[in-house]
C-alpha atoms as a PDB file:
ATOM      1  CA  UNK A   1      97.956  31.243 104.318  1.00  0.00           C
ATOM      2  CA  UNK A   2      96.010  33.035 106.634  1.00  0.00           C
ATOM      3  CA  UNK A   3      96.564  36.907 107.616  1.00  0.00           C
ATOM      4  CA  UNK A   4      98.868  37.326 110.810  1.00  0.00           C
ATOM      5  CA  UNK A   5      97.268  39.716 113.666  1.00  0.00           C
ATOM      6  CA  UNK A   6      99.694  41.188 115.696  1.00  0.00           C
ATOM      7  CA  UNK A   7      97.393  41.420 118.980  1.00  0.00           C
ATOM      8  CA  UNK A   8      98.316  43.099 122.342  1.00  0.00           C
ATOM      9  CA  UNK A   9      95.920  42.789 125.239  1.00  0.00           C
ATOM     10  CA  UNK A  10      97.724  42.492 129.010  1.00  0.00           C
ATOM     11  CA  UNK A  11      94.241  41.300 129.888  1.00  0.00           C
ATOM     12  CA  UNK A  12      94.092  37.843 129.697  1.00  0.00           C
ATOM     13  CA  UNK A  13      90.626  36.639 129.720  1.00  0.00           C
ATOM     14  CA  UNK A  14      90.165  38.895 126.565  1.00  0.00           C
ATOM     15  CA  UNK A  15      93.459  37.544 125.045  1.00  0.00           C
ATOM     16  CA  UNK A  16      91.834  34.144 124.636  1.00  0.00           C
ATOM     17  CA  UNK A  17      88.669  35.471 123.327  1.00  0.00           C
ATOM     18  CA  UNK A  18      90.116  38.108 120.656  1.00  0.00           C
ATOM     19  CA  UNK A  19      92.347  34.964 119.641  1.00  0.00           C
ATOM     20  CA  UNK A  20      89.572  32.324 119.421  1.00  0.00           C
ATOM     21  CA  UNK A  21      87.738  35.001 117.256  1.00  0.00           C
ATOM     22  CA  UNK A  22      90.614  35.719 114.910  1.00  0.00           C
ATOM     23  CA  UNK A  23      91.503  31.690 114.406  1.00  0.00           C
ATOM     24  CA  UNK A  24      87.761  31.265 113.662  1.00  0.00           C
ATOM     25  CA  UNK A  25      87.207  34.084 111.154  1.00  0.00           C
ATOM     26  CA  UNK A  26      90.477  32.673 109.281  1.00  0.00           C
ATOM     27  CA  UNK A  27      93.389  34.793 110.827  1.00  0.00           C
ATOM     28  CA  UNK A  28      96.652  33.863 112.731  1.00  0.00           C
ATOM     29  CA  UNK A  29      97.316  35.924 115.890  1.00  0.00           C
ATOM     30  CA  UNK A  30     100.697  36.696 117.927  1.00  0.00           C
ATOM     31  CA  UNK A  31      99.120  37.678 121.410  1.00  0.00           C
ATOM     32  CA  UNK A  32     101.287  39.431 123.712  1.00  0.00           C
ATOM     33  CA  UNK A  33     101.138  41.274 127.132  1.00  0.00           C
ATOM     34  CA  UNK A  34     103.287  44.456 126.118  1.00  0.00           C
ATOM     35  CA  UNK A  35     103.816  46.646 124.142  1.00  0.00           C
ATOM     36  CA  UNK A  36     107.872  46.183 124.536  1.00  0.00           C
ATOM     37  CA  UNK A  37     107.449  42.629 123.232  1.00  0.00           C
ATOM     38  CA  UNK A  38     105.195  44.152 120.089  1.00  0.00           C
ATOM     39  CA  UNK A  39     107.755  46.578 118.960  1.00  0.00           C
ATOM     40  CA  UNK A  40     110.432  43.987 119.520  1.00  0.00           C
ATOM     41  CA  UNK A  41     108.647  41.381 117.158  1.00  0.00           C
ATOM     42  CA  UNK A  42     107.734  43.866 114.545  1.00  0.00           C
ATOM     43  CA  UNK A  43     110.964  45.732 114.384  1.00  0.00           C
ATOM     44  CA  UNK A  44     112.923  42.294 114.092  1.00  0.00           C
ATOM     45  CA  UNK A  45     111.039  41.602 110.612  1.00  0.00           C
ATOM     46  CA  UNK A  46     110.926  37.992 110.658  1.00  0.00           C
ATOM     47  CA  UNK A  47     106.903  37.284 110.763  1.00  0.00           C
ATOM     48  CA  UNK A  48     104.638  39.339 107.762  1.00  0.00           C
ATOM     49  CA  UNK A  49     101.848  41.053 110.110  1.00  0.00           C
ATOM     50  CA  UNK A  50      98.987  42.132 108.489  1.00  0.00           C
ATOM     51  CA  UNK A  51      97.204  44.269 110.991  1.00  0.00           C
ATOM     52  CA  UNK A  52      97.866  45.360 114.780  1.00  0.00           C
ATOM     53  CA  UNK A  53      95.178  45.074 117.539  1.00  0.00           C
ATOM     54  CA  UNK A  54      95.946  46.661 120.341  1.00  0.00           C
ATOM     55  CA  UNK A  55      94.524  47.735 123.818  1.00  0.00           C
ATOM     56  CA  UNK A  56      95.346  51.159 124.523  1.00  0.00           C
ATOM     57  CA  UNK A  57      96.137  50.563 128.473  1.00  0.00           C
ATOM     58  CA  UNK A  58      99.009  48.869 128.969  1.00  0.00           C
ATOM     59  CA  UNK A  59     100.929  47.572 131.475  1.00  0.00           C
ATOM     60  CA  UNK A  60     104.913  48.507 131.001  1.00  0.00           C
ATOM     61  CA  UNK A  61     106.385  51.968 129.963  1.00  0.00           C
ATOM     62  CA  UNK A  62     104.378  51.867 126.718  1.00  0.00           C
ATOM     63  CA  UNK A  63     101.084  52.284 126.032  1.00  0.00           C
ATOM     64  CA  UNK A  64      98.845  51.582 122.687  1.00  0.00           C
ATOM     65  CA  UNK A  65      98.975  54.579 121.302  1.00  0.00           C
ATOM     66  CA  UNK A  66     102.613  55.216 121.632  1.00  0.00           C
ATOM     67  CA  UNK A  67     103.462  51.272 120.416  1.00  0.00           C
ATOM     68  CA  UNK A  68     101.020  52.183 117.219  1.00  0.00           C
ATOM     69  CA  UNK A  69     102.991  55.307 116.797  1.00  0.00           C
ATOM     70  CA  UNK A  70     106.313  53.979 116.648  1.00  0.00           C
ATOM     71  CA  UNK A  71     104.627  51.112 114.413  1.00  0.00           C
ATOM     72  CA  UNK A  72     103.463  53.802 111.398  1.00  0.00           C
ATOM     73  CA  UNK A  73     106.636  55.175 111.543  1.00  0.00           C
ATOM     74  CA  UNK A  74     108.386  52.323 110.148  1.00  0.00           C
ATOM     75  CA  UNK A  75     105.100  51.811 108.116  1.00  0.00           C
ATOM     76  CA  UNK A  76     102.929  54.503 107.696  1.00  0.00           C
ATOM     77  CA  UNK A  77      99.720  52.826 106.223  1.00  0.00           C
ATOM     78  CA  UNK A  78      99.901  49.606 108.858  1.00  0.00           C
ATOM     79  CA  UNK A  79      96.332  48.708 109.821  1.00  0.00           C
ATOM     80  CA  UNK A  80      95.589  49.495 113.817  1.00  0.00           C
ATOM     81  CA  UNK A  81      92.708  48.422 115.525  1.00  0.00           C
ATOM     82  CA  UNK A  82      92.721  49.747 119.345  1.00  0.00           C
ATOM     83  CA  UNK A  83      91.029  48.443 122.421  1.00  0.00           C
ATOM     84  CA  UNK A  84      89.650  50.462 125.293  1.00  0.00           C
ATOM     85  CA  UNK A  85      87.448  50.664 127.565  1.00  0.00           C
ATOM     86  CA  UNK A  86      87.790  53.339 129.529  1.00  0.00           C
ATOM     87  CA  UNK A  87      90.065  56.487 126.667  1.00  0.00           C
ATOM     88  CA  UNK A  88      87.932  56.715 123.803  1.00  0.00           C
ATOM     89  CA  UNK A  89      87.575  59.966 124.100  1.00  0.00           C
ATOM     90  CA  UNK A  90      91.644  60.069 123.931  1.00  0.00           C
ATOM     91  CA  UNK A  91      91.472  58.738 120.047  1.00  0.00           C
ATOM     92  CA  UNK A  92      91.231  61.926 118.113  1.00  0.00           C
ATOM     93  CA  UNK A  93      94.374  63.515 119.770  1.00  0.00           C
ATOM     94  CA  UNK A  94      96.459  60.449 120.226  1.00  0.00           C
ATOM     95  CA  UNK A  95      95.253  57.795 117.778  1.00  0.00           C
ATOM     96  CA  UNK A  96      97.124  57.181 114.153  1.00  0.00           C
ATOM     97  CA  UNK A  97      95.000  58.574 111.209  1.00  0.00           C
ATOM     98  CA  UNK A  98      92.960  55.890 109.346  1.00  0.00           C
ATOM     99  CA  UNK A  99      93.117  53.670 112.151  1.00  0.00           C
ATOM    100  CA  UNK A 100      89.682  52.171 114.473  1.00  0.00           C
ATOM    101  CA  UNK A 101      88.789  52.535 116.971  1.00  0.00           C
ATOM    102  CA  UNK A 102      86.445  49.272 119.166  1.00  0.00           C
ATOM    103  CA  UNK A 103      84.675  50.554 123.097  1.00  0.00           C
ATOM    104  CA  UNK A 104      85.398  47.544 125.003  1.00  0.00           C
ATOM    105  CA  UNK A 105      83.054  45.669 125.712  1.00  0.00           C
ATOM    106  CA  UNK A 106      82.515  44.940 122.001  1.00  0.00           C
ATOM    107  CA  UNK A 107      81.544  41.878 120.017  1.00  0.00           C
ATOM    108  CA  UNK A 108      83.608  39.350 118.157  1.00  0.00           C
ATOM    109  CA  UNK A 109      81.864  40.575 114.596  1.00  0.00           C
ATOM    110  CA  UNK A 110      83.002  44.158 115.500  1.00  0.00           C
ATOM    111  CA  UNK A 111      86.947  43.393 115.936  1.00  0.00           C
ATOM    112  CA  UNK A 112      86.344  40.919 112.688  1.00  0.00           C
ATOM    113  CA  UNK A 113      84.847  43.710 110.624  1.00  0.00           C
ATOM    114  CA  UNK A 114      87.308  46.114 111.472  1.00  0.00           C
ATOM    115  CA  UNK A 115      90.143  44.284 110.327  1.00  0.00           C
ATOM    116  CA  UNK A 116      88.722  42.762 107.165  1.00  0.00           C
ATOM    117  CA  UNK A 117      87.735  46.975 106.614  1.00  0.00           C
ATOM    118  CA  UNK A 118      90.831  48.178 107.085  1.00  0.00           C
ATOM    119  CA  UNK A 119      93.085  45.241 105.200  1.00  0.00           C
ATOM    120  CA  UNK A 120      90.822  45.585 102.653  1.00  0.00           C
ATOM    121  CA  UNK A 121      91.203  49.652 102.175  1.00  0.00           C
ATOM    122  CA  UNK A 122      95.685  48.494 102.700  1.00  0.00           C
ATOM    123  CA  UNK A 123      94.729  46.229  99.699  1.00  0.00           C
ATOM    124  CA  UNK A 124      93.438  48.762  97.501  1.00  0.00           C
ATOM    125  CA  UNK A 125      95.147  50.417  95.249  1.00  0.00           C
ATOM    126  CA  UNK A 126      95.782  54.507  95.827  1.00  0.00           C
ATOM    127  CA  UNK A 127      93.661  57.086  94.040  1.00  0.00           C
ATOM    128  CA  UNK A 128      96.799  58.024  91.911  1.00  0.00           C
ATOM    129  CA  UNK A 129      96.965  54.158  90.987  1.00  0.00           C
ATOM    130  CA  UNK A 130      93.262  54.089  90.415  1.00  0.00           C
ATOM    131  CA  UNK A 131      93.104  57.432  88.219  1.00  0.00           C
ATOM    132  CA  UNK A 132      96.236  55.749  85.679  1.00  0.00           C
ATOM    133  CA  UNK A 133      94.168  52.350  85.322  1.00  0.00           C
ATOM    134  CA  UNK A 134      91.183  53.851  84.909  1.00  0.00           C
ATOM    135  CA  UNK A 135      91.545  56.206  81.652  1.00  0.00           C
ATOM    136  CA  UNK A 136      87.889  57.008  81.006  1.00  0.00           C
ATOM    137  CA  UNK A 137      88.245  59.019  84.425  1.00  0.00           C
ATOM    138  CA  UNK A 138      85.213  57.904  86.593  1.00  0.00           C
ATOM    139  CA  UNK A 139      84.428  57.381  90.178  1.00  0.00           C
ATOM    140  CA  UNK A 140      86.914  55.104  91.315  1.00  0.00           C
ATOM    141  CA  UNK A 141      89.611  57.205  91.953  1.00  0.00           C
ATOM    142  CA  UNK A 142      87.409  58.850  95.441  1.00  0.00           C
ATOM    143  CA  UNK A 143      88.975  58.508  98.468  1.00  0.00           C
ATOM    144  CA  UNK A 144      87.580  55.772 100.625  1.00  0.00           C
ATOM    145  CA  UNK A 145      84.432  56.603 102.748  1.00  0.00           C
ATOM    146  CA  UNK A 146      85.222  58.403 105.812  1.00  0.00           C
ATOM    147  CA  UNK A 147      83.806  56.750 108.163  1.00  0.00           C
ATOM    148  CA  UNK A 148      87.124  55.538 109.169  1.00  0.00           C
ATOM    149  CA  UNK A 149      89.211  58.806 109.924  1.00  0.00           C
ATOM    150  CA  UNK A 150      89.628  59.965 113.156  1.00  0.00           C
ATOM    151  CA  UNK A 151      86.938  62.639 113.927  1.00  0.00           C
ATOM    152  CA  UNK A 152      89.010  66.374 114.149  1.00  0.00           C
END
């Protein structure tokens, strides 16, 4: 069964293309407009998302980084991917830890990558886990590389 993207873009000539992309590369997406209707879905619990892409510009009271807030609080290592074009800059003061970050315009490959990255560092286990199955003590307890945190 394939992952399910949670995807919110108000935009919708990009909708179509981030959900063509996902379908392609083997995901399911949920698109919606708002970020409302996001926190509504994944606060009811009845579909397992994997991962949220969002675009940080939203029409409606809420934008992306408050909707990926109030997503980490309910689970705190939930994969984000955020979309902008114009509040990059924004990401280091408003932006979850451990979370991407794609400059619109980007291409398909880029949003791909960054979700297989990040549902692939959800899917490993922690260092603690890592240090107990490994008892000879070597390498593989290192944090992941951090090219994914948020620059300070």
């Amino acid at each position: 069964m394939p992952s399910l993207i949670l995807v919110v873009e108000d935009e919708y000539p990009l909708q179509g293309i981030v959900e063509e992309t996902l379908i392609e590369r083997g995901f399911a997406a949920d698109i919606l407009s708002s970020g409302e209707e996001a926190l509504t879905l994944f606060r009811g619990g009845t579909k397992e998302y994997k991962a949220l892409v969002i675009d940080v510009s939203l029409k409606g009271r809420l934008n992306g980084w408050d909707v990926a807030r109030q997503i980490r609080e309910k689970d705190p290592a939930f994969p984000i991917v955020y979309m902008t074009a114009a509040t990059a800059n924004e990401w280091a003061s408003q932006g979850v830890p451990s979370s991407l970050l794609l400059q619109k315009p980007f291409a398909p490959a880029e949003l791909v990558a960054a979700l297989s990255n990040l549902l692939h560092l959800v899917a490993a286990p922690s260092p603690r886990a890592a240090l107990a199955e490994d008892k000879a003590g070597l390498d593989r307890a290192k944090p992941a590389s951090g090219w994914l945190r948020k620059s300070e």
